[in-house]
Protein backbone atom coordinates (compact mmCIF):
# COMPACT_ATOMS: atom_id res chain seq x y z
CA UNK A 1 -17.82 -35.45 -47.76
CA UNK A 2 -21.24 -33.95 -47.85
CA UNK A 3 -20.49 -29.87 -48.40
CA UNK A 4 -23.32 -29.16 -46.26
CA UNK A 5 -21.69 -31.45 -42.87
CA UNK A 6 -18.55 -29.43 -43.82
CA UNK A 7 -20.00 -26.09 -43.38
CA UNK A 8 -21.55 -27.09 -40.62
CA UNK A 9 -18.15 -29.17 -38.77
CA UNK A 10 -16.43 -25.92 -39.82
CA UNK A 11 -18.59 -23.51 -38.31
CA UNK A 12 -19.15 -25.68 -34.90
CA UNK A 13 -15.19 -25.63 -34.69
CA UNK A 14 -14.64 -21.89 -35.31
CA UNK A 15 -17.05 -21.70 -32.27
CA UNK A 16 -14.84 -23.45 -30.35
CA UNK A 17 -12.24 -22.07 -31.27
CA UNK A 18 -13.32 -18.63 -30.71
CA UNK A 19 -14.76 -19.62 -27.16
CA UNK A 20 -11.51 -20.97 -26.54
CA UNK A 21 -9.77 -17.80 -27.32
CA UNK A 22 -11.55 -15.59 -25.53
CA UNK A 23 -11.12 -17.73 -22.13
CA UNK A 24 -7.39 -18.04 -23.24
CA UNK A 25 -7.07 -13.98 -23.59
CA UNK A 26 -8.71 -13.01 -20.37
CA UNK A 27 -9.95 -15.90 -18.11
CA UNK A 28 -12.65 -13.97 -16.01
CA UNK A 29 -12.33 -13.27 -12.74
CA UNK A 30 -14.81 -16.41 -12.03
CA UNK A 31 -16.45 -16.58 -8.61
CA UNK A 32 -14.72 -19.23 -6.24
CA UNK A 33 -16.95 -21.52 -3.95
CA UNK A 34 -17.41 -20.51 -0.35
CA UNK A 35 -17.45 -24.03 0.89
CA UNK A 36 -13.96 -24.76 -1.29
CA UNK A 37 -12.60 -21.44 -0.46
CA UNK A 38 -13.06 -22.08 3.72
CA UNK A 39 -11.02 -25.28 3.01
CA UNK A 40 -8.29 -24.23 0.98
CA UNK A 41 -8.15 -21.33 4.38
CA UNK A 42 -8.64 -23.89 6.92
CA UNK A 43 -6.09 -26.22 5.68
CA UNK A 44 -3.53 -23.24 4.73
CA UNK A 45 -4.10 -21.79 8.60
CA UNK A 46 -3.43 -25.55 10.11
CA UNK A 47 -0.21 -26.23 7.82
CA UNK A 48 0.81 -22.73 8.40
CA UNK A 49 0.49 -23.13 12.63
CA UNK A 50 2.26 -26.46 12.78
CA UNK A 51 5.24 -25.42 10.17
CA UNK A 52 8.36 -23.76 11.91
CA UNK A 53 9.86 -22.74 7.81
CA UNK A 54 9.69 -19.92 6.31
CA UNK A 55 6.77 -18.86 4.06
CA UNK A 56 6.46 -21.42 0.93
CA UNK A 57 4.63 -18.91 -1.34
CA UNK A 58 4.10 -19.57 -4.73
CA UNK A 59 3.30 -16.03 -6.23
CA UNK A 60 5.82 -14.20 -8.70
CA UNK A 61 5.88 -11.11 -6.38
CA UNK A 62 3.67 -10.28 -2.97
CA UNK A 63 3.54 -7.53 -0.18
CA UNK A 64 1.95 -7.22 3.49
CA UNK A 65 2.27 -3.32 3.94
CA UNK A 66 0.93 -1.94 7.23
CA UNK A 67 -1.80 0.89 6.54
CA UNK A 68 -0.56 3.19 9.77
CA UNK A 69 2.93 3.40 9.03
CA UNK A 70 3.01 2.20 5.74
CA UNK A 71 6.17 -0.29 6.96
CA UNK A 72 6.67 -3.29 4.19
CA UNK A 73 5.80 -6.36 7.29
CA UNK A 74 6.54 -9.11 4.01
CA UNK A 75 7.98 -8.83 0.75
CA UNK A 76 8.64 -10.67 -2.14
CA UNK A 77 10.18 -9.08 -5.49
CA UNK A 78 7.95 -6.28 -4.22
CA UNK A 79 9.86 -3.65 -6.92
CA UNK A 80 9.65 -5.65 -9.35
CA UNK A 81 7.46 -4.60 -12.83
CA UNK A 82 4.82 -7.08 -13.36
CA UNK A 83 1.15 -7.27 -15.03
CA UNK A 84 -1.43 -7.08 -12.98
CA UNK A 85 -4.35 -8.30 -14.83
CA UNK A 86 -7.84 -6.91 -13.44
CA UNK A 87 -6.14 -5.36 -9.76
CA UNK A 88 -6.06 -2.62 -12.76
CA UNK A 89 -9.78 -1.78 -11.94
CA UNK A 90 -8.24 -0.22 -8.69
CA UNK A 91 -7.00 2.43 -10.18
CA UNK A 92 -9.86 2.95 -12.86
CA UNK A 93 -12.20 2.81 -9.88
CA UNK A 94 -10.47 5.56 -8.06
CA UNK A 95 -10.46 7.79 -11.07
CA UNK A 96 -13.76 7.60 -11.81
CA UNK A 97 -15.11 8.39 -8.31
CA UNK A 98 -13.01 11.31 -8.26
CA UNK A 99 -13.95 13.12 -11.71
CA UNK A 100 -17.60 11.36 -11.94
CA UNK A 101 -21.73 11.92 -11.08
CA UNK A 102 -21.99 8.47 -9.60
CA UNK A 103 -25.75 9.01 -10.94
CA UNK A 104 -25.20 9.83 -14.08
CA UNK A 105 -27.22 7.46 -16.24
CA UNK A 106 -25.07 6.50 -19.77
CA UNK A 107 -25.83 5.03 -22.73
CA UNK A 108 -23.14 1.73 -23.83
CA UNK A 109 -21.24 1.83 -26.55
CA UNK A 110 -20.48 -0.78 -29.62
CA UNK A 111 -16.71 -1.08 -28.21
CA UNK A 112 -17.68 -0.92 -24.78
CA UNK A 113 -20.76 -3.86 -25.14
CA UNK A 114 -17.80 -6.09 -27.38
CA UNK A 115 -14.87 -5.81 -25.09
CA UNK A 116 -14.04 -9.88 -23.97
CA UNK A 117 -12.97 -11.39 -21.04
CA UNK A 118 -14.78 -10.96 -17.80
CA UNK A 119 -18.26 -9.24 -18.35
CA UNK A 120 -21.09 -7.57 -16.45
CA UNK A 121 -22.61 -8.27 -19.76
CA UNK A 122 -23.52 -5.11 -21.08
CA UNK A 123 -25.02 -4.67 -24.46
CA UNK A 124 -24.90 -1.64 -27.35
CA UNK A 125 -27.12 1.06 -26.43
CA UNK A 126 -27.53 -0.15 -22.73
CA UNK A 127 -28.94 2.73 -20.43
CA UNK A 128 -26.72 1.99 -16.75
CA UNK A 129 -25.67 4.91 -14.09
CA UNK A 130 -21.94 5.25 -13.73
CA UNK A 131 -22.43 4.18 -9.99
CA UNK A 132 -24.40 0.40 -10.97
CA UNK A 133 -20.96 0.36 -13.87
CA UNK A 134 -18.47 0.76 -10.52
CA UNK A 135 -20.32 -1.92 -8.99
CA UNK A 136 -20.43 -4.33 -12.17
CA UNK A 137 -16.51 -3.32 -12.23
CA UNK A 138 -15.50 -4.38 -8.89
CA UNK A 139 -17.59 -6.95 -8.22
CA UNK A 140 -18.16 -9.16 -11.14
CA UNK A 141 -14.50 -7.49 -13.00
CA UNK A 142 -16.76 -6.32 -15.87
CA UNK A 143 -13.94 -5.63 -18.66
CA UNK A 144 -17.18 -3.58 -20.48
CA UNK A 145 -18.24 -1.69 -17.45
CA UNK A 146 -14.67 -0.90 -17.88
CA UNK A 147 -14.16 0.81 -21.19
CA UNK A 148 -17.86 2.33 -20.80
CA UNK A 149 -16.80 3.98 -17.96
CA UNK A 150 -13.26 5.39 -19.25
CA UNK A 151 -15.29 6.02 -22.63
CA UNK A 152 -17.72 8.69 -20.10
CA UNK A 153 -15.00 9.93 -18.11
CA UNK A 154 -11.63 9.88 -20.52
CA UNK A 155 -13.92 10.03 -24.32
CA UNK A 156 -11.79 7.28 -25.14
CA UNK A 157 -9.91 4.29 -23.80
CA UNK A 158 -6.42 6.36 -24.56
CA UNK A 159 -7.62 9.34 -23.33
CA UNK A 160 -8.76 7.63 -19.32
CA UNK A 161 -5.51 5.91 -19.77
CA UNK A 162 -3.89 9.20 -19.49
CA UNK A 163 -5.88 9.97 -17.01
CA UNK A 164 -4.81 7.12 -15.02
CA UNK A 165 -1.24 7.75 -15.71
CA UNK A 166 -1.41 11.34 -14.07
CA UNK A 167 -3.47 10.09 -11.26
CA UNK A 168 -0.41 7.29 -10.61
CA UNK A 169 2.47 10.31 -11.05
CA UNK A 170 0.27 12.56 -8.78
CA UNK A 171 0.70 9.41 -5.67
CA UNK A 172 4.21 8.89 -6.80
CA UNK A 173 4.21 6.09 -8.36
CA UNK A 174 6.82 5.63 -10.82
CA UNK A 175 7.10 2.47 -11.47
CA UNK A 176 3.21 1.85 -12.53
CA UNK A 177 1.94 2.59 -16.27
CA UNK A 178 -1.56 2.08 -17.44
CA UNK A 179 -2.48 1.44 -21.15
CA UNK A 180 -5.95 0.24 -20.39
CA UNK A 181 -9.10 0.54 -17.77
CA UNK A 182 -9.21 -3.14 -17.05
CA UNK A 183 -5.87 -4.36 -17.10
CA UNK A 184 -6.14 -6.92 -20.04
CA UNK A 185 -1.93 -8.08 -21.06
CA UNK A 186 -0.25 -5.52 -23.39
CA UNK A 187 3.52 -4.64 -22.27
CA UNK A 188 3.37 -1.18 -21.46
CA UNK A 189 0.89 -1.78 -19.10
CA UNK A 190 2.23 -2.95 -15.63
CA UNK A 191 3.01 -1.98 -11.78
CA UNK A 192 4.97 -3.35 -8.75
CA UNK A 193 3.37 -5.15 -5.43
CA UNK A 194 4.71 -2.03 -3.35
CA UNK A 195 3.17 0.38 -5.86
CA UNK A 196 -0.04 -1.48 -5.82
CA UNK A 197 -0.31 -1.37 -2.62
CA UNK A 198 0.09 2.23 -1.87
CA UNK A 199 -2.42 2.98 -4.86
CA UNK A 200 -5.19 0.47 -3.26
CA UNK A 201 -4.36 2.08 0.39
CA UNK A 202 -5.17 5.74 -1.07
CA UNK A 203 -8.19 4.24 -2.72
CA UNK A 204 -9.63 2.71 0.55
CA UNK A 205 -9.31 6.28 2.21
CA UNK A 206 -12.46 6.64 -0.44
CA UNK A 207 -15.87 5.84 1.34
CA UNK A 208 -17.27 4.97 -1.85
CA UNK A 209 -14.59 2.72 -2.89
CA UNK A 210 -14.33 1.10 0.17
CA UNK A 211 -18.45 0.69 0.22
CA UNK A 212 -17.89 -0.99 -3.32
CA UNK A 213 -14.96 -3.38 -2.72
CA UNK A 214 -16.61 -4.54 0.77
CA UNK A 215 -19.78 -5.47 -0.46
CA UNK A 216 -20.68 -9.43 -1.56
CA UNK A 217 -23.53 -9.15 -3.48
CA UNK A 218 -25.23 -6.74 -5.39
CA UNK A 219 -28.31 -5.99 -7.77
CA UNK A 220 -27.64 -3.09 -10.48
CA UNK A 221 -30.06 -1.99 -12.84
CA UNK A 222 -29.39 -2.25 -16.65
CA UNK A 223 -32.99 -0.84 -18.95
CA UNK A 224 -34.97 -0.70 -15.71
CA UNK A 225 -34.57 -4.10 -15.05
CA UNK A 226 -32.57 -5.47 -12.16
CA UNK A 227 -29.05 -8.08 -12.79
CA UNK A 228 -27.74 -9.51 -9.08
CA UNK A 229 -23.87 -9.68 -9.04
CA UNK A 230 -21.71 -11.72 -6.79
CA UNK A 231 -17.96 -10.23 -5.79
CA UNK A 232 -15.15 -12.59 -6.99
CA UNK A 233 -12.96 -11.82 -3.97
CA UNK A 234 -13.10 -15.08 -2.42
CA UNK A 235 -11.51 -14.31 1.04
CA UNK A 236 -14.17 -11.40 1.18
CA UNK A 237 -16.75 -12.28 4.21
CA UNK A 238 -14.98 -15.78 4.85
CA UNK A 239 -11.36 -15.00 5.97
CA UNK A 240 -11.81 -12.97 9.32
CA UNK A 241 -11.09 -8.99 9.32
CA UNK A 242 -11.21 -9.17 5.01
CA UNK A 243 -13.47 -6.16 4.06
CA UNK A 244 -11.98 -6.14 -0.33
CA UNK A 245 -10.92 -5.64 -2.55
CA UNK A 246 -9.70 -7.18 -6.04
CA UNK A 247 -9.25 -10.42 -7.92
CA UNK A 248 -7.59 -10.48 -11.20
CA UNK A 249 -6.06 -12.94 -13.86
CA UNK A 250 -4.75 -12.81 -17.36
CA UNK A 251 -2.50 -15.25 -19.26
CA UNK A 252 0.20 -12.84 -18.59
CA UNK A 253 -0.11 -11.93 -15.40
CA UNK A 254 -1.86 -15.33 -13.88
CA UNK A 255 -3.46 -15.45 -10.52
CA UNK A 256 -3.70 -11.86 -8.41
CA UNK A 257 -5.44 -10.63 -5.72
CA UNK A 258 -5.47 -7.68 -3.65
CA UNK A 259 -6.98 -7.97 0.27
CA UNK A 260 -7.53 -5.69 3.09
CA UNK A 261 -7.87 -7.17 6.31
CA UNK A 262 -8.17 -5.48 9.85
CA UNK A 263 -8.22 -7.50 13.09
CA UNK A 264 -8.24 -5.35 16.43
CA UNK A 265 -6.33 -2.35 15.59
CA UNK A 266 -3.70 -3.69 12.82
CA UNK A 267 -5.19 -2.95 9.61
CA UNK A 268 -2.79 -3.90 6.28
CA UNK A 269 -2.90 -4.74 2.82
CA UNK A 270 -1.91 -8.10 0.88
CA UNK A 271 -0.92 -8.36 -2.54
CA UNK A 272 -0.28 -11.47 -4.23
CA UNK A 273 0.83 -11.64 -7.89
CA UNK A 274 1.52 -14.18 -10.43
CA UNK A 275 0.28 -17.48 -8.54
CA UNK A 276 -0.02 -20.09 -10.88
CA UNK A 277 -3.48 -21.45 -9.55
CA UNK A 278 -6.72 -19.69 -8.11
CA UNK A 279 -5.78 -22.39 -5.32
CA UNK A 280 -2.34 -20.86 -4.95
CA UNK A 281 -3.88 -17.36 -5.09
CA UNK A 282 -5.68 -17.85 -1.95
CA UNK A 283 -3.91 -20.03 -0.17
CA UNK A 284 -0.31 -17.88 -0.58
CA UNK A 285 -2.94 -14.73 0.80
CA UNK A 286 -4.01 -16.92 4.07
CA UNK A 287 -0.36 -17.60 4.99
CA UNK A 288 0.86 -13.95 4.38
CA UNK A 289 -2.29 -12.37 6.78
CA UNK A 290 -2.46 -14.79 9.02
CA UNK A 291 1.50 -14.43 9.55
CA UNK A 292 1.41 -10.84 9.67
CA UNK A 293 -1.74 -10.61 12.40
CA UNK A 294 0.48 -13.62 14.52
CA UNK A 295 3.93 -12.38 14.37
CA UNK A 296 3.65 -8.53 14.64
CA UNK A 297 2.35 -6.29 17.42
CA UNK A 298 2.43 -2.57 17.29
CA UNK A 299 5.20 -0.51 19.05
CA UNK A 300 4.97 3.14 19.91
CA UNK A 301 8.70 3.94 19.08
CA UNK A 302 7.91 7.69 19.39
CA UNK A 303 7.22 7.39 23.33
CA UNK A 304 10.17 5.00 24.04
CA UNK A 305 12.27 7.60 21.95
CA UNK A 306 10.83 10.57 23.53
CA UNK A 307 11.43 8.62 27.26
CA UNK A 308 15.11 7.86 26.77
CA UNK A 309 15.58 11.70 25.31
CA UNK A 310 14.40 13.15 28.23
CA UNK A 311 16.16 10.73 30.20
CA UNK A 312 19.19 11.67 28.86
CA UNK A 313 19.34 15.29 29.28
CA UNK A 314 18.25 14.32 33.06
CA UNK A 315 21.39 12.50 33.10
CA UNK A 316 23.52 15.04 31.13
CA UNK A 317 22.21 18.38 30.38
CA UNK A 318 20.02 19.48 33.08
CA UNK A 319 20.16 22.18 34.81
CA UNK A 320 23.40 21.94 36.82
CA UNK A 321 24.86 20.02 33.96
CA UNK A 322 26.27 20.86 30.69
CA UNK A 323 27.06 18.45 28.72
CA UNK A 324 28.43 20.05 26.14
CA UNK A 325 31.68 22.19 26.20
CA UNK A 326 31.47 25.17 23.67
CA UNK A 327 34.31 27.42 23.13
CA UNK A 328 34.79 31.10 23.12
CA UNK A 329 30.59 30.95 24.07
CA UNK A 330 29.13 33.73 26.15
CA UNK A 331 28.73 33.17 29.50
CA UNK A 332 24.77 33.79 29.81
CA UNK A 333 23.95 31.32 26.60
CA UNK A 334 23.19 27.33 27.13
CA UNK A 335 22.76 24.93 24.10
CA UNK A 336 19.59 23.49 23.87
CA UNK A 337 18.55 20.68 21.55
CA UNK A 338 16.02 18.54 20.31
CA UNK A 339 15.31 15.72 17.76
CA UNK A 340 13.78 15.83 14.50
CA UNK A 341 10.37 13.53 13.82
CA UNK A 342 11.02 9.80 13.27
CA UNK A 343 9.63 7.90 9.65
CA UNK A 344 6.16 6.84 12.05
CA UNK A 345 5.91 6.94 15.88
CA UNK A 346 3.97 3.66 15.98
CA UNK A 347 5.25 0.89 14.01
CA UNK A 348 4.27 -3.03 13.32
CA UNK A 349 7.74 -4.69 14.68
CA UNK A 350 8.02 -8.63 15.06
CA UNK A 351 6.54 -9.86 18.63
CA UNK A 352 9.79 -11.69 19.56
CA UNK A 353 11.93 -8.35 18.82
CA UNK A 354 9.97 -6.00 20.89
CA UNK A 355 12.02 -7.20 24.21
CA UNK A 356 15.45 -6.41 22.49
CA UNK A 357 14.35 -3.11 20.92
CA UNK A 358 17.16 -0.35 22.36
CA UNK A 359 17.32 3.49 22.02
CA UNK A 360 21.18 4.91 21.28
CA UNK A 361 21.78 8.08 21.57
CA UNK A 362 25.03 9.57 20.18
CA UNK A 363 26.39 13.42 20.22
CA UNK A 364 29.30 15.51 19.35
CA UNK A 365 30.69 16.99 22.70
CA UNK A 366 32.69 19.93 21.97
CA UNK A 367 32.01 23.18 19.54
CA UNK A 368 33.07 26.45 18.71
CA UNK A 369 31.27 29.50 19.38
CA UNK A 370 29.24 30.69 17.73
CA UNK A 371 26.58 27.29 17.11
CA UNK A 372 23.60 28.48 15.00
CA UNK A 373 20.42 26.99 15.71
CA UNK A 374 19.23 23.64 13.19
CA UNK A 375 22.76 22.32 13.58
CA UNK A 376 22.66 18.99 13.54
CA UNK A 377 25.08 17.39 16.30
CA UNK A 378 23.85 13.88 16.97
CA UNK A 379 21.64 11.22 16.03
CA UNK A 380 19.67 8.46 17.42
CA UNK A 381 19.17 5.30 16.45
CA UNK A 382 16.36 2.74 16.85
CA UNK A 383 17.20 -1.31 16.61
CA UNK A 384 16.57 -4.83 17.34
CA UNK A 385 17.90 -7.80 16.95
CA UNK A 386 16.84 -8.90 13.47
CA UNK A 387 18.40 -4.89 13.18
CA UNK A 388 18.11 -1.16 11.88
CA UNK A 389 14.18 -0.38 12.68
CA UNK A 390 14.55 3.81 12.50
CA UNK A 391 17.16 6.82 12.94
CA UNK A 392 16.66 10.41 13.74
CA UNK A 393 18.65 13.51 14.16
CA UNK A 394 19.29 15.60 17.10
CA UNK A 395 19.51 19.04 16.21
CA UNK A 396 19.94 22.77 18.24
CA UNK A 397 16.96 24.41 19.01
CA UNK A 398 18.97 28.13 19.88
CA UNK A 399 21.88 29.77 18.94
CA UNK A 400 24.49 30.27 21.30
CA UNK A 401 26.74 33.52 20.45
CA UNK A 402 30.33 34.40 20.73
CA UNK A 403 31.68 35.66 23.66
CA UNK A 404 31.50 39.53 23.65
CA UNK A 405 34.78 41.97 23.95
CA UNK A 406 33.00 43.44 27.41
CA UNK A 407 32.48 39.62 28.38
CA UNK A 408 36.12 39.04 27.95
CA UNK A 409 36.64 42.22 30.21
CA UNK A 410 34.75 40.80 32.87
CA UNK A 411 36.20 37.84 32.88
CA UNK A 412 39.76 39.00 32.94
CA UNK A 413 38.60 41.47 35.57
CA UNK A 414 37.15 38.54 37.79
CA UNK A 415 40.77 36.20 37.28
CA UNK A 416 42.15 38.99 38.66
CA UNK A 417 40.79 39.74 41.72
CA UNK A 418 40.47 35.78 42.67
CA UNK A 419 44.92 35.75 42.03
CA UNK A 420 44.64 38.88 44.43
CA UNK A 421 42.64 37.68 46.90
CA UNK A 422 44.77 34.41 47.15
């Protein structure tokens, strides 16, 4: 063989190869086609109305949490610890907006400009604001608009990934760990759906972030000249009520994405993780928001809890009625009581459970004097017929003392002149 066709064989198939690889290690968060996208939702919403199963979903884990009461509406191996690819730029978003100029311009570095994967395309010694970075991170799922940024805020990609770690302990969540600012597979590196969710619902409450995640197309400025970027999110301005926020995918963690969709006055989050398919990805979102917005309804539990209380004591301890029998209790004192604050006063419950939702009120009857105020003495409990929605307990708002020795006096003094006057 001619040396010179060898070189060159060998060096067109290392190119390959190394193409290859880098696709393999981190397939980018690659734009999906409007036109295919408002198909795969079209046919997903049709198979979805006409099927009377349960939800076929073919993601690893998934959530629909409710963004008022944060109530789980769907789960599925919500706990569990999985990767989550890119849905990592959530958190490194959130971060940086928090401990960042937005308008600081900063200059790229070599490790930043060479990270793989998904790119904004950023070169060594490009000048970019922190602010055009978020966008390049969000949008387009710029791996090196990743480490640039956690190089400017953290000096290193260690140091922002402690960062990130104290950021996640400081919302309570326990079961996340981040070793890296875009969320590329290593195995100490991972969250849950549940977790996810709670991070991305804190991050919303950010104007900026929200601003970011909800916008489809962008132009940032890299050198003074301008670079147009289109968000990945493919539910994002085609799906109705979706305003973000995150796609994600890595041989590890396969398919994610992260939505937030409002219609009327329900607003909740989506997570799916682990679909085996971009197909899957959004297809397994469609059926999860479209069955939370047409099976759930919100319920003010706090009013029909508050409404049976009061009708209660009407019924029991009202004025001329004392429900409760305390011993040895002075005569002037009367118990009164109250109940303590339920988990959220207005709840998403499932439309056909509203009619059999019921209010039970149970209490301990007889006590002896003296009963300090805080005691609890009852409960009540909140249910349907798919069961348990919420308990609270019903407490003493006074103290009611023991009877006094002069008390006792008067009271002897009064038996005695009724037996007289009989």
């Amino acid at each position: 063989m001619n040396l010179k066709n060898f070189y060159l064989k060998a060096i067109c198939f290392s190119l390959i190869f190394l193409t290859l690889l880098n696709i393999n290690c981190s397939f980018a968060d690659d734009e999906e086609d409007d036109e295919e996208t408002l198909s795969i939702i079209n046919e997903t919403i049709t198979t979805s109305s006409n099927s009377t199963s349960p939800l076929e979903l073919n993601a690893r884990s998934c959530i629909v949490l409710d963004r008022l009461s944060k109530t789980i509406i769907y789960g599925k191996n919500e706990d569990n610890k999985v990767k989550m690819a890119s849905t990592t730029k959530i958190m490194t978003a959130t971060v940086i907006i928090e401990n960042c100029d937005l308008n600081q311009t900063i200059e790229v570095s070599k490790k930043a400009a060479g990270t793989g994967g998904s790119r904004l395309g950023l070169k060594t010694g490009d000048k970019i604001t922190i602010r055009d970075l978020l966008y390049g991170l969000m949008l387009c799922s710029g791996n090196d608009a990743a480490v640039a940024l956690a190089e400017t805020a953290g000096g290193s990609v260690a140091g922002f990934s402690e960062m990130m770690n104290n950021k996640a302990k400081e919302l309570g969540l326990y079961n996340s760990h981040f070793e890296s600012p875009h969320g590329l597979d290593s195995n100490g590196h991972y969250t849950t759906a549940y977790e996810l969710a709670l991070l991305t619902d804190y991050a919303l409450k950010n104007e900026t972030f929200a601003n970011i995640v909800g916008t489809k197309n962008y132009t940032v400025t890299i050198n003074g000249y301008p670079k147009s970027l289109n968000n990945t999110n493919e539910l994002l301005g085609i799906l109705n009520g979706v305003y973000g926020v995150k796609t994600g995918f890595t041989n590890g963690a396969n398919r994610c994405l992260v939505t937030a969709c409002k219609r009327g006055d329900m607003d909740i989050i989506c997570i799916v993780l682990g679909c085996d398919t971009k197909k899957f990805r959004t297809s397994d979102s469609v059926k999860l928001i479209e069955y939370a917005f047409k099976n759930f309804e919100y319920v003010n539990i706090g009013k029909l809890v508050d409404d049976k209380f009061e009708e209660w004591k009407a019924e029991n301890h009202s004025q001329d009625k004392n429900y409760f029998n305390i011993y040895k209790a002075s005569n002037s004192a009367k118990l009164e009581i109250n109940y303590s604050a339920l988990s959220q006063s207005v709840i998403p419950v499932l439309k056909s459970d509203i009619p059999s939702i019921k209010v039970d009120i149970e209490m301990a009857k007889s006590f002896e004097a003296p009963v300090l105020s805080d005691n609890v003495i009852g409960g009540i409990t909140i249910s349907s017929d798919s069961g348990f929605i919420d308990y609270c307990n019903v407490f003493t708002t006074n103290e009611v003392p023991k009877k006094s020795v002069y008390e006792y006096f008067v009271d002897l003094m009064k038996f005695d002149f009724l037996q007289n006057c009989q």
